[in-house]
PDB file of N, CA and C in Angstrom:
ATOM      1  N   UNK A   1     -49.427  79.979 113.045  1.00  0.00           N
ATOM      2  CA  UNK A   1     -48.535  80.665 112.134  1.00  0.00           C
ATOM      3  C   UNK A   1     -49.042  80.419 110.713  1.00  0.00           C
ATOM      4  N   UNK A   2     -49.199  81.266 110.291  1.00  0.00           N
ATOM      5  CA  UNK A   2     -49.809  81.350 108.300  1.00  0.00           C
ATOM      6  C   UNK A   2     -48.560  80.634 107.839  1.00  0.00           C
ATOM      7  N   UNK A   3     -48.947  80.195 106.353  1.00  0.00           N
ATOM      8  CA  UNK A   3     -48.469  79.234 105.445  1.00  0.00           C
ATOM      9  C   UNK A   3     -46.957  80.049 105.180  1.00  0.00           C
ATOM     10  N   UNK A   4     -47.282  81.323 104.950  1.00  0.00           N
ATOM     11  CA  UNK A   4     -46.591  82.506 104.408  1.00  0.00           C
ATOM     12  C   UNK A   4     -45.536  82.500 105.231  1.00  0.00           C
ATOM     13  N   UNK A   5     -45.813  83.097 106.790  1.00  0.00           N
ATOM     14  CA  UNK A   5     -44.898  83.156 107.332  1.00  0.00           C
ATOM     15  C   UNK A   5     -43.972  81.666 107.993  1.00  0.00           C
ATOM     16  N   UNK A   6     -44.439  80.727 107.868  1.00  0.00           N
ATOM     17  CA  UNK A   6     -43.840  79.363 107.945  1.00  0.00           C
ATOM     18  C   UNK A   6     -42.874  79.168 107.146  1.00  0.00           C
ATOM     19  N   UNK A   7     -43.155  80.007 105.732  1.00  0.00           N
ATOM     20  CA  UNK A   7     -41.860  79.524 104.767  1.00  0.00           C
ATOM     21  C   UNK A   7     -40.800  80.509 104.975  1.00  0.00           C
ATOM     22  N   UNK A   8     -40.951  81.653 105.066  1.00  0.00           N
ATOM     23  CA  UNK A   8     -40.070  83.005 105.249  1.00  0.00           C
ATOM     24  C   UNK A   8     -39.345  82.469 106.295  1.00  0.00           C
ATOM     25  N   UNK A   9     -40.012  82.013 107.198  1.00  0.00           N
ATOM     26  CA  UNK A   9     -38.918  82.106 108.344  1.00  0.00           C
ATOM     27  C   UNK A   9     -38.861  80.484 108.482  1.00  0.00           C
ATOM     28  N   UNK A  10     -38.885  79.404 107.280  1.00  0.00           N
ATOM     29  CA  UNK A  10     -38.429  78.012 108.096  1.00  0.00           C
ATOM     30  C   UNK A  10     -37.501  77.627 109.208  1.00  0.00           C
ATOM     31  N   UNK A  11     -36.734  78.337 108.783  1.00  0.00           N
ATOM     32  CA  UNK A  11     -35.175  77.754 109.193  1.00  0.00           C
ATOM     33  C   UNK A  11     -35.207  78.050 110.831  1.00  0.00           C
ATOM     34  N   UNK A  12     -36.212  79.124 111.664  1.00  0.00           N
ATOM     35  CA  UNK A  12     -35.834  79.778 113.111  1.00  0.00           C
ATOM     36  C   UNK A  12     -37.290  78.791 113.135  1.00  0.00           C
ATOM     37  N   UNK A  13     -38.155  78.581 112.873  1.00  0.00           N
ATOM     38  CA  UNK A  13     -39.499  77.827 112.642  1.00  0.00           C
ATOM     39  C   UNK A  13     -38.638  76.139 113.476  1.00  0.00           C
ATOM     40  N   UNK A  14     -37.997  75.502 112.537  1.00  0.00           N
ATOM     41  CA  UNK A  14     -36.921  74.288 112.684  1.00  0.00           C
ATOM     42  C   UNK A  14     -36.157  74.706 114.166  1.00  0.00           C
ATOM     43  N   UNK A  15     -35.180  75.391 114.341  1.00  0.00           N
ATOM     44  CA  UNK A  15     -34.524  75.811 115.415  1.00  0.00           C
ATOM     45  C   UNK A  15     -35.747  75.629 116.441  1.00  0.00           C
ATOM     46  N   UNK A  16     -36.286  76.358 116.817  1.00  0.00           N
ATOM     47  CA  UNK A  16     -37.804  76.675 117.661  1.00  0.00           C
ATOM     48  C   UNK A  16     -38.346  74.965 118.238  1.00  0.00           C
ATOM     49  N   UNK A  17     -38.579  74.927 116.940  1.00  0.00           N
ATOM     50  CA  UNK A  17     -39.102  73.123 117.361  1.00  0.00           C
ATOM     51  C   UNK A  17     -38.060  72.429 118.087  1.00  0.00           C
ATOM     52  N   UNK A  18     -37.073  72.152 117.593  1.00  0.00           N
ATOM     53  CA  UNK A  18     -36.098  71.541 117.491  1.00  0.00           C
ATOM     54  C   UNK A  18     -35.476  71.875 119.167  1.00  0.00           C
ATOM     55  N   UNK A  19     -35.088  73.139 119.414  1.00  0.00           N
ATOM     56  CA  UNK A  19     -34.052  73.266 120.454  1.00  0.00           C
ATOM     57  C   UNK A  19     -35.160  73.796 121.775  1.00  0.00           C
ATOM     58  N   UNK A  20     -36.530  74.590 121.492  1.00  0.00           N
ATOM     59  CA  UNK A  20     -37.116  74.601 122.619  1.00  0.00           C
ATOM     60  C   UNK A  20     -38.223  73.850 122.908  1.00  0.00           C
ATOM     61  N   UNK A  21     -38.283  72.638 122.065  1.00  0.00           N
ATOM     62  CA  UNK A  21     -39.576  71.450 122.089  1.00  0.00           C
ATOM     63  C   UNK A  21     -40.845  72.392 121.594  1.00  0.00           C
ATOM     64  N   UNK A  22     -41.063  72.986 121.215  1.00  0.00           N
ATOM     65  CA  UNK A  22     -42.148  73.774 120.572  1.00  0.00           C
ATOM     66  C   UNK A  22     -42.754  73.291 119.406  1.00  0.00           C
ATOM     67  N   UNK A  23     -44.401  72.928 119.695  1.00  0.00           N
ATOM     68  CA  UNK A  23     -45.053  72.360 118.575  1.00  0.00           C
ATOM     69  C   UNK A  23     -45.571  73.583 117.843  1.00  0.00           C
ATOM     70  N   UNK A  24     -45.287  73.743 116.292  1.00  0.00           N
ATOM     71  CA  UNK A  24     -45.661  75.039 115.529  1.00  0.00           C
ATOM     72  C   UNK A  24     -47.100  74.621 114.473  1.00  0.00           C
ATOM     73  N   UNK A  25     -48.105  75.238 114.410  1.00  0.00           N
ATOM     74  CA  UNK A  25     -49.341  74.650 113.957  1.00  0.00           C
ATOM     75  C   UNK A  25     -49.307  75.857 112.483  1.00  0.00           C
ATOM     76  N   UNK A  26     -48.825  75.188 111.486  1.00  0.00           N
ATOM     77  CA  UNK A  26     -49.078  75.921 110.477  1.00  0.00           C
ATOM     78  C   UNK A  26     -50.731  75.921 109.790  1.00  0.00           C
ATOM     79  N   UNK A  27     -50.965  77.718 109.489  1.00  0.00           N
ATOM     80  CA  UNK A  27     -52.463  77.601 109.533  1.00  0.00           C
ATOM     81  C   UNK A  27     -52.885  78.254 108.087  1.00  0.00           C
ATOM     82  N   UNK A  28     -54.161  78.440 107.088  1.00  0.00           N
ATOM     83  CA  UNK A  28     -54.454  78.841 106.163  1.00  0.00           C
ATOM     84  C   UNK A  28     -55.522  79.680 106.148  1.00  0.00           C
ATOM     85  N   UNK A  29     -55.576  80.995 106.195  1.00  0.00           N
ATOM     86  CA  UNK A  29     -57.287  81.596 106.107  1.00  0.00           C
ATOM     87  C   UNK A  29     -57.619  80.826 107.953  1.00  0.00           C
ATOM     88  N   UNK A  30     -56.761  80.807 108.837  1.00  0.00           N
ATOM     89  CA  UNK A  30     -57.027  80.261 109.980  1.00  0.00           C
ATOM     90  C   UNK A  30     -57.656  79.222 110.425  1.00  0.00           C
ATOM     91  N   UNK A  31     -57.183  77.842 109.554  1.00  0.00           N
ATOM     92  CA  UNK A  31     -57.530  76.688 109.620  1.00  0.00           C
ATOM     93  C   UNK A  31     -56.247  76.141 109.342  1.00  0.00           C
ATOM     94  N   UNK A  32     -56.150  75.183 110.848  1.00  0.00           N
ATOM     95  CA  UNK A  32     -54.635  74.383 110.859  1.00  0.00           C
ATOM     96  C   UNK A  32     -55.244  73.329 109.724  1.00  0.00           C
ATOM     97  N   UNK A  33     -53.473  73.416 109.148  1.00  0.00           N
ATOM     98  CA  UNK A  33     -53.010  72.731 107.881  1.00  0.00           C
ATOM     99  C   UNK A  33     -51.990  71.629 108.339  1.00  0.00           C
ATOM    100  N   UNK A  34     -51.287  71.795 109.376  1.00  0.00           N
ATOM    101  CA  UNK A  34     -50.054  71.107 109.501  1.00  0.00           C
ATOM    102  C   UNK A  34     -49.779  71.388 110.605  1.00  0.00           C
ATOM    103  N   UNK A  35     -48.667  70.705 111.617  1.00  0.00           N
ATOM    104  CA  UNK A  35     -47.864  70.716 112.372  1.00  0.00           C
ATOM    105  C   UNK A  35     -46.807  70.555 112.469  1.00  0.00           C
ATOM    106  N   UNK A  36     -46.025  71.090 112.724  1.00  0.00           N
ATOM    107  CA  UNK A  36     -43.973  71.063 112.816  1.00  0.00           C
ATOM    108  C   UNK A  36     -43.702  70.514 114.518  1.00  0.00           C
ATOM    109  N   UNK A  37     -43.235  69.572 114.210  1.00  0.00           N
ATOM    110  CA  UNK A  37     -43.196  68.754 116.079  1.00  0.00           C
ATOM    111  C   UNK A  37     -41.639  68.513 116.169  1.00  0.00           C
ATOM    112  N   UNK A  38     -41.466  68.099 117.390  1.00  0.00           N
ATOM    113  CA  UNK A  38     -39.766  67.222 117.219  1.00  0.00           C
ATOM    114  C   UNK A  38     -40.006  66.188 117.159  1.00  0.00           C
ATOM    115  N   UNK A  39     -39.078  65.220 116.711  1.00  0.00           N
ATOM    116  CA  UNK A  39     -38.828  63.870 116.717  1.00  0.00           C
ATOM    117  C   UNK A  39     -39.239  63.466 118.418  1.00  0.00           C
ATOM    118  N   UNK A  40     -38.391  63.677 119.023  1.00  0.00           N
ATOM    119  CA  UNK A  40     -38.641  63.380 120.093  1.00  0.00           C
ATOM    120  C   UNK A  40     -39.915  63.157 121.347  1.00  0.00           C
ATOM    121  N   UNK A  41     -40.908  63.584 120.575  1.00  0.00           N
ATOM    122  CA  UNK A  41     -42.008  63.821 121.259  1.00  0.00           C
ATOM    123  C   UNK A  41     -42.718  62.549 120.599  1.00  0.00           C
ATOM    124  N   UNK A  42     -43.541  61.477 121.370  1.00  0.00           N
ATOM    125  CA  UNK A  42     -44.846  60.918 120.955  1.00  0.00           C
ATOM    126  C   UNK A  42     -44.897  61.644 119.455  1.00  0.00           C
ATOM    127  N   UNK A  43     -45.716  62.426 119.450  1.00  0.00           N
ATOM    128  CA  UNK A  43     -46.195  62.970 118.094  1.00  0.00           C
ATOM    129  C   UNK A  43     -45.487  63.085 117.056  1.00  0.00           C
ATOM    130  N   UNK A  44     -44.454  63.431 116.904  1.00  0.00           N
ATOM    131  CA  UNK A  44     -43.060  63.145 116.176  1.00  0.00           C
ATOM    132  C   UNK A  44     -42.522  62.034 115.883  1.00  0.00           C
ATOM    133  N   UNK A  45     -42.577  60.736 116.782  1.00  0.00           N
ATOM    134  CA  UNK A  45     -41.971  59.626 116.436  1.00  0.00           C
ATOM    135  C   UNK A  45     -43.502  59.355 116.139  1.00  0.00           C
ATOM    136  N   UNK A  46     -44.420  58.965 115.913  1.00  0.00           N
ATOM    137  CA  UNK A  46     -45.619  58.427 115.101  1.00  0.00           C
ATOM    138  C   UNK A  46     -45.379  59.174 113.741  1.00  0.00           C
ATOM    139  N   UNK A  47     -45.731  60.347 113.617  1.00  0.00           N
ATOM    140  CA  UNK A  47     -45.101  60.870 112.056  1.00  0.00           C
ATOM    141  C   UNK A  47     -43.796  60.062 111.640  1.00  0.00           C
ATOM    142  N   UNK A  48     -42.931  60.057 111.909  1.00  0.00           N
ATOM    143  CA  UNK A  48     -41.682  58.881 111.853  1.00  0.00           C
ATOM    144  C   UNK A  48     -42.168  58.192 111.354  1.00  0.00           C
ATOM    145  N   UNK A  49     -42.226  57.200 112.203  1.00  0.00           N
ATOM    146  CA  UNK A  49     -43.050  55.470 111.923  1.00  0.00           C
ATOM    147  C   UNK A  49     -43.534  55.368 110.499  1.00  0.00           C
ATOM    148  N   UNK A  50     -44.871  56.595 110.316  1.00  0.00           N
ATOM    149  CA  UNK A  50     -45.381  56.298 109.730  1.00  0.00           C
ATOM    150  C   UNK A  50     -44.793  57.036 108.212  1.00  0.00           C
ATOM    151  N   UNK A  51     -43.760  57.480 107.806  1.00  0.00           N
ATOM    152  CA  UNK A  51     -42.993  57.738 106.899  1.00  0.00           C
ATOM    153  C   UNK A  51     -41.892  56.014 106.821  1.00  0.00           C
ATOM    154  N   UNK A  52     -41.806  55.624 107.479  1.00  0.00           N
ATOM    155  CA  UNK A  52     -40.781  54.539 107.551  1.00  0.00           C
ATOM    156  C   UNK A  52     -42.220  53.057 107.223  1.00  0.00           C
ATOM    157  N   UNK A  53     -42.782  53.174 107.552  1.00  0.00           N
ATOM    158  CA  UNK A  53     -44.292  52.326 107.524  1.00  0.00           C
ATOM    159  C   UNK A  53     -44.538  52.670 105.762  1.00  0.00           C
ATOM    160  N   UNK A  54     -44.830  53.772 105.371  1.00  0.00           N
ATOM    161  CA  UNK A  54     -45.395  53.739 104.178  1.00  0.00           C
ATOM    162  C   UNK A  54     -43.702  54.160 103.002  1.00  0.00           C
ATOM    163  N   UNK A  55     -42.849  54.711 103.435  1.00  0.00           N
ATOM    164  CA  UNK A  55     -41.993  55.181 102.190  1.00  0.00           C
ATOM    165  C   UNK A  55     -41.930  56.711 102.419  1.00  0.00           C
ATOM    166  N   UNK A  56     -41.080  57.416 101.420  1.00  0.00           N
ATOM    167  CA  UNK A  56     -40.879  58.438 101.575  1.00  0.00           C
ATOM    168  C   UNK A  56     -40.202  59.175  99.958  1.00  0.00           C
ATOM    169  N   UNK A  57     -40.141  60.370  99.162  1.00  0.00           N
ATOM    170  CA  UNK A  57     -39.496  60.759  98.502  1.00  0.00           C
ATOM    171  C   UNK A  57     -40.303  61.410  97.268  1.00  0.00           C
ATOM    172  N   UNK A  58     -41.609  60.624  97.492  1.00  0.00           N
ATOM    173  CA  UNK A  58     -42.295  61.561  96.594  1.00  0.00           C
ATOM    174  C   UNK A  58     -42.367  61.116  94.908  1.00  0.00           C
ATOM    175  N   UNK A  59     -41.555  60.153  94.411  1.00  0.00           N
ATOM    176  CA  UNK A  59     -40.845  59.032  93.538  1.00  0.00           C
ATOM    177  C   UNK A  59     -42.594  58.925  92.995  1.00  0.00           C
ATOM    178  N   UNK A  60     -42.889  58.361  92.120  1.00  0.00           N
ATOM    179  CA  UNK A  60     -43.893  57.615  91.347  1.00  0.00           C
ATOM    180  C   UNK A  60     -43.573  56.357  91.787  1.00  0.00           C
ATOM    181  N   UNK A  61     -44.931  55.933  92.225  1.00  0.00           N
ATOM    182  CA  UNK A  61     -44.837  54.588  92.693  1.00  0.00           C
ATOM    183  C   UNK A  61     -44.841  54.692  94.658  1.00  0.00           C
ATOM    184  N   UNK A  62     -44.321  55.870  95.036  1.00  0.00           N
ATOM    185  CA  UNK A  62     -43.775  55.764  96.637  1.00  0.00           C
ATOM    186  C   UNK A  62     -45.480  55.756  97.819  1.00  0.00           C
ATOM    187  N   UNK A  63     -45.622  54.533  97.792  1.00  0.00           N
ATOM    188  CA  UNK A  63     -46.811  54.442  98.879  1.00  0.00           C
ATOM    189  C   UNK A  63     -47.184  55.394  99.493  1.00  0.00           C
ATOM    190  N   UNK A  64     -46.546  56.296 100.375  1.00  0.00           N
ATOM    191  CA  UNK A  64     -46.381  57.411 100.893  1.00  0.00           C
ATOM    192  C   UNK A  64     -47.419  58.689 100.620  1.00  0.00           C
ATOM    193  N   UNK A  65     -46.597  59.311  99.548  1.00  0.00           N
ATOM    194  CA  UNK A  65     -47.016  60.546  98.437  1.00  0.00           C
ATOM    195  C   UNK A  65     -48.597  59.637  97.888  1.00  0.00           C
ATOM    196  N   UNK A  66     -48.643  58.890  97.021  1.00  0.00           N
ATOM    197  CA  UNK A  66     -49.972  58.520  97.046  1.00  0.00           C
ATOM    198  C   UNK A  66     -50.805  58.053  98.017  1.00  0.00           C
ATOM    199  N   UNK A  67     -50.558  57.869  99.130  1.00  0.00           N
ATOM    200  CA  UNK A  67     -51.518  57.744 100.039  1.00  0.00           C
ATOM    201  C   UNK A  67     -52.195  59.034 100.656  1.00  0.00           C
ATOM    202  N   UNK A  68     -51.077  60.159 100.845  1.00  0.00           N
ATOM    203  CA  UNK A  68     -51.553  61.524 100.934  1.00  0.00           C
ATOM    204  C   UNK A  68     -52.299  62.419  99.372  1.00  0.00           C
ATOM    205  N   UNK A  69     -51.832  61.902  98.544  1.00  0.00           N
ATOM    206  CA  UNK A  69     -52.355  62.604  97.278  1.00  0.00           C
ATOM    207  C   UNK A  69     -54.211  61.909  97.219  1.00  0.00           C
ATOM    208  N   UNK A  70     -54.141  61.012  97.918  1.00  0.00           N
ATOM    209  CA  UNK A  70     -55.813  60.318  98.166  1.00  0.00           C
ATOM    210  C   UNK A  70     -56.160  60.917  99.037  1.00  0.00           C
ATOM    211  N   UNK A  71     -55.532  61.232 100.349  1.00  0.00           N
ATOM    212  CA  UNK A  71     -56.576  62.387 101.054  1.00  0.00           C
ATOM    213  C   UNK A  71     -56.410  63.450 100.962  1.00  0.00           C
ATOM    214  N   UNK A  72     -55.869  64.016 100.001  1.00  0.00           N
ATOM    215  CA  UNK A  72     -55.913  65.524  99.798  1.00  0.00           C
ATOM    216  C   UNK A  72     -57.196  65.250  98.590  1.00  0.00           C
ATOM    217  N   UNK A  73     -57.417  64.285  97.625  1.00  0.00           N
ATOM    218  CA  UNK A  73     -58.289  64.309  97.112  1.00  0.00           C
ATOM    219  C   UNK A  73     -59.651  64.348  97.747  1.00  0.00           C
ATOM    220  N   UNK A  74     -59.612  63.402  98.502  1.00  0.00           N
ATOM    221  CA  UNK A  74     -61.100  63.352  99.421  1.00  0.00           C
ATOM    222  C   UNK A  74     -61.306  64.687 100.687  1.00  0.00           C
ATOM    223  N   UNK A  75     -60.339  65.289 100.914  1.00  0.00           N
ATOM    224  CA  UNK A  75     -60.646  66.390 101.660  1.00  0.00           C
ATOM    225  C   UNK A  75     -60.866  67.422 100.532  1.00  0.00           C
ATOM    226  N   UNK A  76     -60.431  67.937  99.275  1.00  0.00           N
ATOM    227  CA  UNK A  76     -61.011  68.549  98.508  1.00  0.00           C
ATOM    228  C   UNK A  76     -62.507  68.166  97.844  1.00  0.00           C
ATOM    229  N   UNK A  77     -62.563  66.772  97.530  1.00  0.00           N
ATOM    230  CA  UNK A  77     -64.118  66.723  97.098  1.00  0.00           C
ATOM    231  C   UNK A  77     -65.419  67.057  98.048  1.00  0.00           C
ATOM    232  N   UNK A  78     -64.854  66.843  99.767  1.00  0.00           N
ATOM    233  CA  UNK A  78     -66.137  66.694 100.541  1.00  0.00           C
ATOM    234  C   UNK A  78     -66.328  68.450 100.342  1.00  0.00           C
ATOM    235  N   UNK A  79     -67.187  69.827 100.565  1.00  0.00           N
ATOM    236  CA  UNK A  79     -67.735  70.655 101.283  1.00  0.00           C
ATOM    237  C   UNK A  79     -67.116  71.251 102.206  1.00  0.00           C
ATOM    238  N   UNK A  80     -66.944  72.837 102.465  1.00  0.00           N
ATOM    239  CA  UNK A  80     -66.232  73.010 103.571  1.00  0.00           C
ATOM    240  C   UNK A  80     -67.067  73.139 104.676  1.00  0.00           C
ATOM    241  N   UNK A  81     -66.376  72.987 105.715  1.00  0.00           N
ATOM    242  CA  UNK A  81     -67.741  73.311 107.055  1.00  0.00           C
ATOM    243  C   UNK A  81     -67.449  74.451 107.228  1.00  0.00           C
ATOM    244  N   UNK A  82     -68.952  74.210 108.111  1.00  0.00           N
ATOM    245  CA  UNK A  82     -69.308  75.531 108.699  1.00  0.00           C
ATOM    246  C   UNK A  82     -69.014  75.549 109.713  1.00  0.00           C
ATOM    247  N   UNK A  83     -68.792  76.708 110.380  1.00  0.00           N
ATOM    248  CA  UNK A  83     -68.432  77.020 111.946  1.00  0.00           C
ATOM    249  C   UNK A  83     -69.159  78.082 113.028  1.00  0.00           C
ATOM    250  N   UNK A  84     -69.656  77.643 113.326  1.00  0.00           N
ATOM    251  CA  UNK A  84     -70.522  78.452 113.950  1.00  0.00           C
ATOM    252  C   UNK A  84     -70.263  79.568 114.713  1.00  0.00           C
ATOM    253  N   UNK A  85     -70.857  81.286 114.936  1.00  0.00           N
ATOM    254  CA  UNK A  85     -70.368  82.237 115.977  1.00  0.00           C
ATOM    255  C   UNK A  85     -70.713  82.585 116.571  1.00  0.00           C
TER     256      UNK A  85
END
């Protein structure tokens, strides 16, 4: 699902996950960006954890937000790949 349509339709996006266990792979120019999981799944409670492990809120100072603002840096400095057809 594009970035685009992930936001238009969050809310049935949430429902979806949520009430039929459905993992949603939000994508960009067709390169997954993200995943929308339930709590309930393995994959969901590790995302958990690891919001409760580092912090949460986005605050100056919140372990969290700067730990992702460092790999969004280092995934922007490396090169994009190539993919072969």
């Amino acid at each position: 699902m594009s970035v685009t349509e992930a936001q238009s339709r969050f809310e049935d996006v949430v429902e979806r996950v949520c009430h039929d266990g459905t993992r949603v792979v939000v994508e960009r120019d067709g390169r997954p960006l993200a995943a929308i999981v339930p709590l309930g799944t393995p994959e969901g409670e590790a995302g958990w954890r690891l919001t409760e492990v580092l912090g949460t809120g986005g605050e100056e100072g919140d372990r969290f937000a700067d730990f992702m603002e460092r790999v969004v840096q280092q995934r922007d400095a490396r090169p994009p790949r190539t993919v072969a057809a």
